[in-house]
Structure formats: structure tokens, C-alpha cells
PDB file of N, CA and C in Angstrom:
ATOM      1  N   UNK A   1       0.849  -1.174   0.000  1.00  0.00           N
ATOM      2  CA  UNK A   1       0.000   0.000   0.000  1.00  0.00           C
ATOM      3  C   UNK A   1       0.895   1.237   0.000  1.00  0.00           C
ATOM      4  N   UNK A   2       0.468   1.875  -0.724  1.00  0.00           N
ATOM      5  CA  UNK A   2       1.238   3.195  -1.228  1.00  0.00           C
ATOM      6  C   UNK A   2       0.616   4.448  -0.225  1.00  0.00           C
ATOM      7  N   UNK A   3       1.042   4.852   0.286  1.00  0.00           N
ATOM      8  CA  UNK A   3       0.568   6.743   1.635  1.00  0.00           C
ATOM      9  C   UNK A   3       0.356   7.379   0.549  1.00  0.00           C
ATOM     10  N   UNK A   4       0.636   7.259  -0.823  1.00  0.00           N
ATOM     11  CA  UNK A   4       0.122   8.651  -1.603  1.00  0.00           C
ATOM     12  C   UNK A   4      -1.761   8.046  -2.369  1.00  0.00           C
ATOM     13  N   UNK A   5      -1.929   6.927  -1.645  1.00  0.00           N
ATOM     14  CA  UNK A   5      -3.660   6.848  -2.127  1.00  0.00           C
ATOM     15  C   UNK A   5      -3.700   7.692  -1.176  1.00  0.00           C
ATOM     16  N   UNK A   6      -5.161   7.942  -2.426  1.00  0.00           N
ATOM     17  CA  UNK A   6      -6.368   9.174  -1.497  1.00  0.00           C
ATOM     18  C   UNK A   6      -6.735   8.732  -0.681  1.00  0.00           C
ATOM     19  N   UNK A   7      -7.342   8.643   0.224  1.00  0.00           N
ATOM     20  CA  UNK A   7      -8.771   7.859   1.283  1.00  0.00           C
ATOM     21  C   UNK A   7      -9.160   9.199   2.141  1.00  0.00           C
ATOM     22  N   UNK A   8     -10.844   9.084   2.030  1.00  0.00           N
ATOM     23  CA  UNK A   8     -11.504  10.037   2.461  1.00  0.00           C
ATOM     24  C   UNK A   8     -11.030  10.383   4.049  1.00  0.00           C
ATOM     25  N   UNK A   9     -10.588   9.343   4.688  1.00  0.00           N
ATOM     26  CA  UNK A   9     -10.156   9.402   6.297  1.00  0.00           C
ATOM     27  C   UNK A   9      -8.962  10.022   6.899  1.00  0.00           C
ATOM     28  N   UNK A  10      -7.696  10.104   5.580  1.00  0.00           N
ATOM     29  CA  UNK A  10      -6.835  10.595   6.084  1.00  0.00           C
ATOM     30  C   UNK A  10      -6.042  11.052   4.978  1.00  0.00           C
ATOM     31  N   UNK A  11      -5.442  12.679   5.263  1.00  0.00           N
ATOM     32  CA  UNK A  11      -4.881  12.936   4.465  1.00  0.00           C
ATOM     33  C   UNK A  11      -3.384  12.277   3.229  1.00  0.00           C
ATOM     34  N   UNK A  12      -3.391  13.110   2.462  1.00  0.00           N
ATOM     35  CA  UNK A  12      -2.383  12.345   1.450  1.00  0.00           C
ATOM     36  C   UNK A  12      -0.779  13.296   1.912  1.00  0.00           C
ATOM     37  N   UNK A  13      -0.075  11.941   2.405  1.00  0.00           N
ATOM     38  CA  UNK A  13       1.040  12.388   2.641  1.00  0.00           C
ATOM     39  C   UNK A  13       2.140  11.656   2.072  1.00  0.00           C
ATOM     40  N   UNK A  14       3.827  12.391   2.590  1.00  0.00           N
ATOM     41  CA  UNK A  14       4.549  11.674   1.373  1.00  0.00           C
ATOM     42  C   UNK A  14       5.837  11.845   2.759  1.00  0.00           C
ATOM     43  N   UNK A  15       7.254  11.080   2.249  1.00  0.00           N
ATOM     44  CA  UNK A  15       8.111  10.454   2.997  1.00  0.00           C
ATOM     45  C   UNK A  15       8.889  11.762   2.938  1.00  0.00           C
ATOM     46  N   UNK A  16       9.288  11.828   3.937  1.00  0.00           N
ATOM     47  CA  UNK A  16      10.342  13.000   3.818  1.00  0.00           C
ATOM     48  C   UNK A  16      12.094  12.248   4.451  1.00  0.00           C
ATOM     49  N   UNK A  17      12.468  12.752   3.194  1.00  0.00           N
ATOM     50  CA  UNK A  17      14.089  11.745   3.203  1.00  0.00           C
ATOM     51  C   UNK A  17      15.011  12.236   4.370  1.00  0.00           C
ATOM     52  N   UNK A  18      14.690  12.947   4.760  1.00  0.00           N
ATOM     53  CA  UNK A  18      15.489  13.813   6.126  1.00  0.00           C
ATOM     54  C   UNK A  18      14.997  13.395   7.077  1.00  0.00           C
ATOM     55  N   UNK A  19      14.078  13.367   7.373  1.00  0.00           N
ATOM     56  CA  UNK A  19      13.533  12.648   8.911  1.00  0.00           C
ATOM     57  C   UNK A  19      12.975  11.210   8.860  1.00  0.00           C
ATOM     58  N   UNK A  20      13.131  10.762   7.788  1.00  0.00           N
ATOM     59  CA  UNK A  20      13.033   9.581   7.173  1.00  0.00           C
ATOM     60  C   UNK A  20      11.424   8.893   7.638  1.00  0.00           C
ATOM     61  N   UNK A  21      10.328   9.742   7.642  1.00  0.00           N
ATOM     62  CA  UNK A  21       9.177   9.371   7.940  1.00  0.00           C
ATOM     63  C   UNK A  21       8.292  10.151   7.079  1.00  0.00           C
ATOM     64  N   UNK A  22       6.454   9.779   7.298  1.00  0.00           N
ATOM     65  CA  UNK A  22       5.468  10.542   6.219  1.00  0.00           C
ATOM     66  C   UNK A  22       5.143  11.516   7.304  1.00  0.00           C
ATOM     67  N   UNK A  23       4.897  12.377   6.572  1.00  0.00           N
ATOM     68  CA  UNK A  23       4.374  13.612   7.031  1.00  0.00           C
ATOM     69  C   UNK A  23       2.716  13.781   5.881  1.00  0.00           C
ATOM     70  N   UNK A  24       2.008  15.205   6.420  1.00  0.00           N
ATOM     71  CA  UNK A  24       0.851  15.206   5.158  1.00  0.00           C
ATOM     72  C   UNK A  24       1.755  16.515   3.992  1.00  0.00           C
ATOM     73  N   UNK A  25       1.217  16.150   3.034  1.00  0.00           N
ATOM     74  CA  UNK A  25       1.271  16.742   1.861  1.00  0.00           C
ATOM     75  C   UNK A  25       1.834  18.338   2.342  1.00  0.00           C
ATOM     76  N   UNK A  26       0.639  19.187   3.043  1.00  0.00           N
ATOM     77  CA  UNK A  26       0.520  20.120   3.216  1.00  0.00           C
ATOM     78  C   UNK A  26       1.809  20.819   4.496  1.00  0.00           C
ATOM     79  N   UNK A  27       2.683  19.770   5.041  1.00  0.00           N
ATOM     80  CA  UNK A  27       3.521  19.814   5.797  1.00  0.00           C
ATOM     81  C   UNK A  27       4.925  20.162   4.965  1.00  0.00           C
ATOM     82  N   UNK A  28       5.292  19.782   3.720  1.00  0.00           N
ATOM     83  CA  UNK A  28       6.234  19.214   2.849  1.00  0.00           C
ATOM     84  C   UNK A  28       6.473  20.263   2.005  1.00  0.00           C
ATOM     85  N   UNK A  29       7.758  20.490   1.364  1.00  0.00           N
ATOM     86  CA  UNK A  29       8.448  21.280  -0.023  1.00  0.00           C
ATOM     87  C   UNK A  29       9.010  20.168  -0.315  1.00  0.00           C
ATOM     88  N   UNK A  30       9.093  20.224  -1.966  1.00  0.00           N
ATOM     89  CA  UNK A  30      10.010  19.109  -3.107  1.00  0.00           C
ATOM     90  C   UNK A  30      11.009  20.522  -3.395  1.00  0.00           C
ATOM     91  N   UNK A  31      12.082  19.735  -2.910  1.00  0.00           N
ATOM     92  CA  UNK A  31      13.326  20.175  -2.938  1.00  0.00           C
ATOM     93  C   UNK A  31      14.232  19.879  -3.869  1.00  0.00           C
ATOM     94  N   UNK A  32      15.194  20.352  -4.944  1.00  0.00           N
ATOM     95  CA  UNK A  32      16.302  19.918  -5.842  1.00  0.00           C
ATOM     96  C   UNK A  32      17.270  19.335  -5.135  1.00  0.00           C
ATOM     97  N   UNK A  33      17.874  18.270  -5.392  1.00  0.00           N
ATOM     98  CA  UNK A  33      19.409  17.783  -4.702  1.00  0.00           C
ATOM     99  C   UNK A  33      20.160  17.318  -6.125  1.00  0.00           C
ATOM    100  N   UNK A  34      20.948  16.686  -5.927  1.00  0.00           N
ATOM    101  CA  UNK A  34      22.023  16.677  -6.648  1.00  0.00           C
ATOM    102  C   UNK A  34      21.612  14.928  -7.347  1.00  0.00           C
ATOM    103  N   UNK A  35      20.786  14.717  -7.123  1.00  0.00           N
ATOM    104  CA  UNK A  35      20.025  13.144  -7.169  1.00  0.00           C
ATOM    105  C   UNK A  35      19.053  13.338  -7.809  1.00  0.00           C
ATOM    106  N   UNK A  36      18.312  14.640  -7.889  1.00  0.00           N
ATOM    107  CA  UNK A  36      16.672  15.029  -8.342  1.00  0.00           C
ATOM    108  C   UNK A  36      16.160  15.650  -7.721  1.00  0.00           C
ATOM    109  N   UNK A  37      14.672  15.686  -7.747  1.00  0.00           N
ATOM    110  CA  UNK A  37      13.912  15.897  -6.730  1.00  0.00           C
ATOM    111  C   UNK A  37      13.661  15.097  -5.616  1.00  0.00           C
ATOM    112  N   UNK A  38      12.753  15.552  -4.458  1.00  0.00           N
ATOM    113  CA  UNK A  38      12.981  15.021  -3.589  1.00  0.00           C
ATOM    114  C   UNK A  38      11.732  15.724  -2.328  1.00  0.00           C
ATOM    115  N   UNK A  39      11.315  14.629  -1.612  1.00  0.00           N
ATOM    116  CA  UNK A  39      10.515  15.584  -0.049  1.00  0.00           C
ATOM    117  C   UNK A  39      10.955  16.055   0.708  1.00  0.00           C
ATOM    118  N   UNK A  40      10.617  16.882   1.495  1.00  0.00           N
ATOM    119  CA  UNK A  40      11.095  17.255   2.929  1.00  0.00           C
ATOM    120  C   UNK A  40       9.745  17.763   4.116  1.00  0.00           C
ATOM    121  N   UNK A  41      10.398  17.863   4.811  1.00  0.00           N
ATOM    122  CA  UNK A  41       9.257  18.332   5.716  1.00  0.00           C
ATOM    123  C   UNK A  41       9.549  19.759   5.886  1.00  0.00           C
ATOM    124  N   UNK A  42       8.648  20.706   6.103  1.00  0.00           N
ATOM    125  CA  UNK A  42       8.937  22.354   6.627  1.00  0.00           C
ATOM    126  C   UNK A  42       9.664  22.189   8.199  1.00  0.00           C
ATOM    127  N   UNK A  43       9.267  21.345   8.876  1.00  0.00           N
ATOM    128  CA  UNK A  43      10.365  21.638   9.897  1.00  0.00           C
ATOM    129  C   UNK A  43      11.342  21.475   9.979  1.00  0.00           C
ATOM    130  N   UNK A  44      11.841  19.628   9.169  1.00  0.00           N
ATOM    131  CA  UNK A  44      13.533  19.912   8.830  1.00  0.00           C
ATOM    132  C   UNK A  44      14.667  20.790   7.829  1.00  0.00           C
ATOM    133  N   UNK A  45      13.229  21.529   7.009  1.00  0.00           N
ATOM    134  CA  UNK A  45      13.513  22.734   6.432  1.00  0.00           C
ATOM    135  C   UNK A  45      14.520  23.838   7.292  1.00  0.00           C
ATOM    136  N   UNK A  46      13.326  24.039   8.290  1.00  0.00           N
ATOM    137  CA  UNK A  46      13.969  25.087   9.220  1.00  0.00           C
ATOM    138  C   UNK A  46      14.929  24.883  10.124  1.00  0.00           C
ATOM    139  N   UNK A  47      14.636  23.467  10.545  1.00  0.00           N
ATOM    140  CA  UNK A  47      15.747  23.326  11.548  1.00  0.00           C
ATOM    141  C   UNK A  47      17.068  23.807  11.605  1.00  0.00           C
ATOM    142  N   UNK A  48      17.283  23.192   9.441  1.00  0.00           N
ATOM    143  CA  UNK A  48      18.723  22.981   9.221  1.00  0.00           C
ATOM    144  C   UNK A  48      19.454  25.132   9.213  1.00  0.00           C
ATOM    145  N   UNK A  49      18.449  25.660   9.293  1.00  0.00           N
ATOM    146  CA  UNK A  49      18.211  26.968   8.902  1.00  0.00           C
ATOM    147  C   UNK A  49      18.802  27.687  10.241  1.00  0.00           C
ATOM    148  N   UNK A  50      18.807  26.973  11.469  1.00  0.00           N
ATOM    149  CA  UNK A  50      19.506  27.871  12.629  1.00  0.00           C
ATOM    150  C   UNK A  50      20.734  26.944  13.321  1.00  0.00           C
ATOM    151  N   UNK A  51      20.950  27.489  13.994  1.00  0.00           N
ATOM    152  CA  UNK A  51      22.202  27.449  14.592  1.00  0.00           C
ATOM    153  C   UNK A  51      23.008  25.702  14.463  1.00  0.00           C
ATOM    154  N   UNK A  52      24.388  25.648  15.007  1.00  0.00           N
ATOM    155  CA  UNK A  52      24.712  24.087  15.501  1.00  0.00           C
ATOM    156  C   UNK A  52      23.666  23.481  15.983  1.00  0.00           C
ATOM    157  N   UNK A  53      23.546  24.309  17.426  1.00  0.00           N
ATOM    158  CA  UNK A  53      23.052  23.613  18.518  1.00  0.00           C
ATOM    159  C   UNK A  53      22.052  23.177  18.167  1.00  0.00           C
ATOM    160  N   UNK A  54      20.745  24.316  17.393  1.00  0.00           N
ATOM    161  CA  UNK A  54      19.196  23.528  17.406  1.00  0.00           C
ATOM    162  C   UNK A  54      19.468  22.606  16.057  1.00  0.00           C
ATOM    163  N   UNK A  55      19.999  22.612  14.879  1.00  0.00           N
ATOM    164  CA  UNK A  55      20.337  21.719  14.327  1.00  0.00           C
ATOM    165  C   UNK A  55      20.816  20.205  15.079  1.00  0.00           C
ATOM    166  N   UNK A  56      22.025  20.079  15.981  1.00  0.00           N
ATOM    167  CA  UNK A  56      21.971  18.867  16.564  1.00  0.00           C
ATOM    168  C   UNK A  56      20.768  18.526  17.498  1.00  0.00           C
ATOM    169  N   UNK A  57      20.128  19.478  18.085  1.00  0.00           N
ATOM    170  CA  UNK A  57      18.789  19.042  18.951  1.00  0.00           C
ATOM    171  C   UNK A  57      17.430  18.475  18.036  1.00  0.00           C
ATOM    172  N   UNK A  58      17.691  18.810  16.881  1.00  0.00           N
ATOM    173  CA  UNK A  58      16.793  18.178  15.973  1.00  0.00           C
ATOM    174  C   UNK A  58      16.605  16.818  15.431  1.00  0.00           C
ATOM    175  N   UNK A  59      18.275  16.693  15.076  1.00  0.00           N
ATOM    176  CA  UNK A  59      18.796  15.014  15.030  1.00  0.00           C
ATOM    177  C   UNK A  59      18.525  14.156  16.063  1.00  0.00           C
ATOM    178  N   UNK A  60      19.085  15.100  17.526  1.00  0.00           N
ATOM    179  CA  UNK A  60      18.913  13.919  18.404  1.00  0.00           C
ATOM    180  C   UNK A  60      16.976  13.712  18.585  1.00  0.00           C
ATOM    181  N   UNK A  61      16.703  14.559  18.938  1.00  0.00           N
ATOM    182  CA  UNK A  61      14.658  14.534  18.408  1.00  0.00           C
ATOM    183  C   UNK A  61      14.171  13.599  17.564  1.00  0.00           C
ATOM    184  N   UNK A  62      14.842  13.378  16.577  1.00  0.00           N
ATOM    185  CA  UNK A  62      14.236  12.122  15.027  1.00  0.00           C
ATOM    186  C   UNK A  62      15.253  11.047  15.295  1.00  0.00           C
ATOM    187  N   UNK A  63      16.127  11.209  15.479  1.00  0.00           N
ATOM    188  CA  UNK A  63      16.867   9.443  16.047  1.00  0.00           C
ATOM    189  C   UNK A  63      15.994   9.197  17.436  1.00  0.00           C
ATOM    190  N   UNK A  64      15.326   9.662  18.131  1.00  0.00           N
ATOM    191  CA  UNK A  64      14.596   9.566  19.594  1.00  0.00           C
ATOM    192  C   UNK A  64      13.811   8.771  19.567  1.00  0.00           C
ATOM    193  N   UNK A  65      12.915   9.629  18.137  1.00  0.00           N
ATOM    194  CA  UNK A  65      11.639   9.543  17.738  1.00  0.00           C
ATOM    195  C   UNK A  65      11.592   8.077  16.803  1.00  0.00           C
ATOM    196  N   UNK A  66      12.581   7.792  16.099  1.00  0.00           N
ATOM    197  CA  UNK A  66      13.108   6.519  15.073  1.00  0.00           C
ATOM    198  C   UNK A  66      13.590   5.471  16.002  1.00  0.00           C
ATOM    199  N   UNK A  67      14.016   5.653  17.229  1.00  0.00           N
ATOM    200  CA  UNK A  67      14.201   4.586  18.234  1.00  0.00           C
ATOM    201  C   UNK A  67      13.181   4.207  18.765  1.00  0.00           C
ATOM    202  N   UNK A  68      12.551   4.636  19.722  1.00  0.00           N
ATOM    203  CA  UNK A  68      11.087   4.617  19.959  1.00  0.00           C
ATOM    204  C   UNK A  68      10.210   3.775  19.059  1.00  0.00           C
ATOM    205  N   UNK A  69      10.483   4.380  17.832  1.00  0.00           N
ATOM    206  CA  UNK A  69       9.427   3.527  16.845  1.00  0.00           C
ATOM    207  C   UNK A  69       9.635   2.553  16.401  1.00  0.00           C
ATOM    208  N   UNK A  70      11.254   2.196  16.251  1.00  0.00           N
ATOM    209  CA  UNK A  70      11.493   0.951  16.174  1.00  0.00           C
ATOM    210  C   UNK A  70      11.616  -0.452  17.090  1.00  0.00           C
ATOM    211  N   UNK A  71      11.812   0.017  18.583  1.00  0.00           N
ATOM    212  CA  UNK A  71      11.270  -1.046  19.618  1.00  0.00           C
ATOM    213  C   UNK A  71       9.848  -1.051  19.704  1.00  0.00           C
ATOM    214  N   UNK A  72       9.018  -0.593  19.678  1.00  0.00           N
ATOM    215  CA  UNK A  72       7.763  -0.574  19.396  1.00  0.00           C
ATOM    216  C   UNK A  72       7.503  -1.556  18.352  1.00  0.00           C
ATOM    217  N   UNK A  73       8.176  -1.328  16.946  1.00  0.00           N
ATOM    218  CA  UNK A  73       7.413  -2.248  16.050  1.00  0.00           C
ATOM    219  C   UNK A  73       8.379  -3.941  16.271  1.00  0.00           C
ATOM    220  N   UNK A  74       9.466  -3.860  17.123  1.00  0.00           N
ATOM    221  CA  UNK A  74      10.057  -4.940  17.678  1.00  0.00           C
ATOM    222  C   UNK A  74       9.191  -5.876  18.502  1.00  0.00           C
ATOM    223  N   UNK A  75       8.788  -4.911  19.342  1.00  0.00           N
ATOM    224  CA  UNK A  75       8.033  -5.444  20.271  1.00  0.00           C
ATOM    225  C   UNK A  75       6.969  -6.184  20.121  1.00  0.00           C
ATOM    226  N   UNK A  76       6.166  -5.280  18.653  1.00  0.00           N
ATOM    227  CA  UNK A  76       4.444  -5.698  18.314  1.00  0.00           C
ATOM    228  C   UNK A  76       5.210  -7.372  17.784  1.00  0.00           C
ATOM    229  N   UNK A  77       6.044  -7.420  16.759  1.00  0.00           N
ATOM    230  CA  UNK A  77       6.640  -8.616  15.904  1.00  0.00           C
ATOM    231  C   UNK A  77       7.093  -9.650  17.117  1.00  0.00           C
ATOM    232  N   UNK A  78       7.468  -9.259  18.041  1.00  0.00           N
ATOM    233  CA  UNK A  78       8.070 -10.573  19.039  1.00  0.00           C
ATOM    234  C   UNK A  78       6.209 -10.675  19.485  1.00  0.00           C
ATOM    235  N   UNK A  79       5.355 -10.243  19.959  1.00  0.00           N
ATOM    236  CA  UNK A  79       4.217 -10.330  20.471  1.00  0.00           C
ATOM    237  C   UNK A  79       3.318 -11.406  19.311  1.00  0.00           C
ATOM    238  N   UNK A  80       3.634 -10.746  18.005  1.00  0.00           N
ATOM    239  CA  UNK A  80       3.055 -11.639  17.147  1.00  0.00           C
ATOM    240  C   UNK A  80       3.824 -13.034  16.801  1.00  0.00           C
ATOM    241  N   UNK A  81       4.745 -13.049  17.188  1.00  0.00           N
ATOM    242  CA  UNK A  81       6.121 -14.001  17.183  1.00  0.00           C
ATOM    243  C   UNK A  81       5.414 -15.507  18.120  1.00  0.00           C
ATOM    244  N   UNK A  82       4.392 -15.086  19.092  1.00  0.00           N
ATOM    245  CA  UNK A  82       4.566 -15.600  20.926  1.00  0.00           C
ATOM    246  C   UNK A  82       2.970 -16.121  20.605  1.00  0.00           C
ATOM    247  N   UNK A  83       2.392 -15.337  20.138  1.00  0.00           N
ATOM    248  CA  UNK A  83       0.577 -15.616  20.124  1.00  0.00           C
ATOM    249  C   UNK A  83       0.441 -16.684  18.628  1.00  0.00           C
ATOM    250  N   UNK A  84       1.324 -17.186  17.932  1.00  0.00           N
ATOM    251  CA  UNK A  84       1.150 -18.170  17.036  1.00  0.00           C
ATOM    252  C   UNK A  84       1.533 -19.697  17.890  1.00  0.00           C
TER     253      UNK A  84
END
């Protein structure tokens, strides 16, 4: 299943290669890189836009947020792992 179907329930969103997750449509700029085009989100837009510091507080925020989500979906897979 593709996030860029329509469905009346939830908006149409797309992957943003910087924070490496979907965001909605209306969150996002397609950006030029040296590869093509490409998504982003408006906040890792800005982030990259101020200083060291809130730049590294941003990284550590989405590796936080990408850890989190990945023991989580560890967790659901060992759970479904145990109930067969």
C-alpha cells in the first residue's frame, strides 16, 4: 500500500528523506538535490536553517523519535512471534 492513495479518512502524505518518515502533503516542499527531486518536511527545512546547537537538537529529536518507533514495532513482531 502506497501513503500517496487518497482515502476520504486521512490525508495524502509523502516520505520526507530527512527525517526519514510521512508527514501530510501540506507539511512538505520538493526540494532539488544533486540526485533530483525530492521531499522534505517544513520543519527539517527550518531546523537545518539555525544554529549548531538547534540543528543537533533536531537530530537527536528524530533518532529519539526513530528509536522509539522501532522497539515498538520490535516489540508488536516478538508479540506476534509468541501468540502463534
Amino acid at each position: 500500500m502506497t501513503p500517496e492513495i487518497i482515502d476520504d479518512t486521512r490525508p495524502v502524505t509523502k516520505f520526507c528523506y530527512h527525517c526519514r518518515s510521512h508527514h501530510p502533503i501540506e507539511e512538505m516542499r520538493q526540494i532539488s538535490t544533486k540526485t533530483g527531486k525530492r521531499w522534505r518536511c517544513i520543519r527539517s527545512i527550518e531546523a537545518t536553517q539555525k544554529g549548531p546547537e538547534a540543528r543537533a537538537e533536531f537530530g537527536r529529536r528524530v533518532s529519539e523519535m526513530n528509536t522509539t518507533e522501532s522497539k515498538n514495532h520490535a516489540r508488536r513482531m516478538n508479540e506476534l512471534r509468541q501468540d502463534k
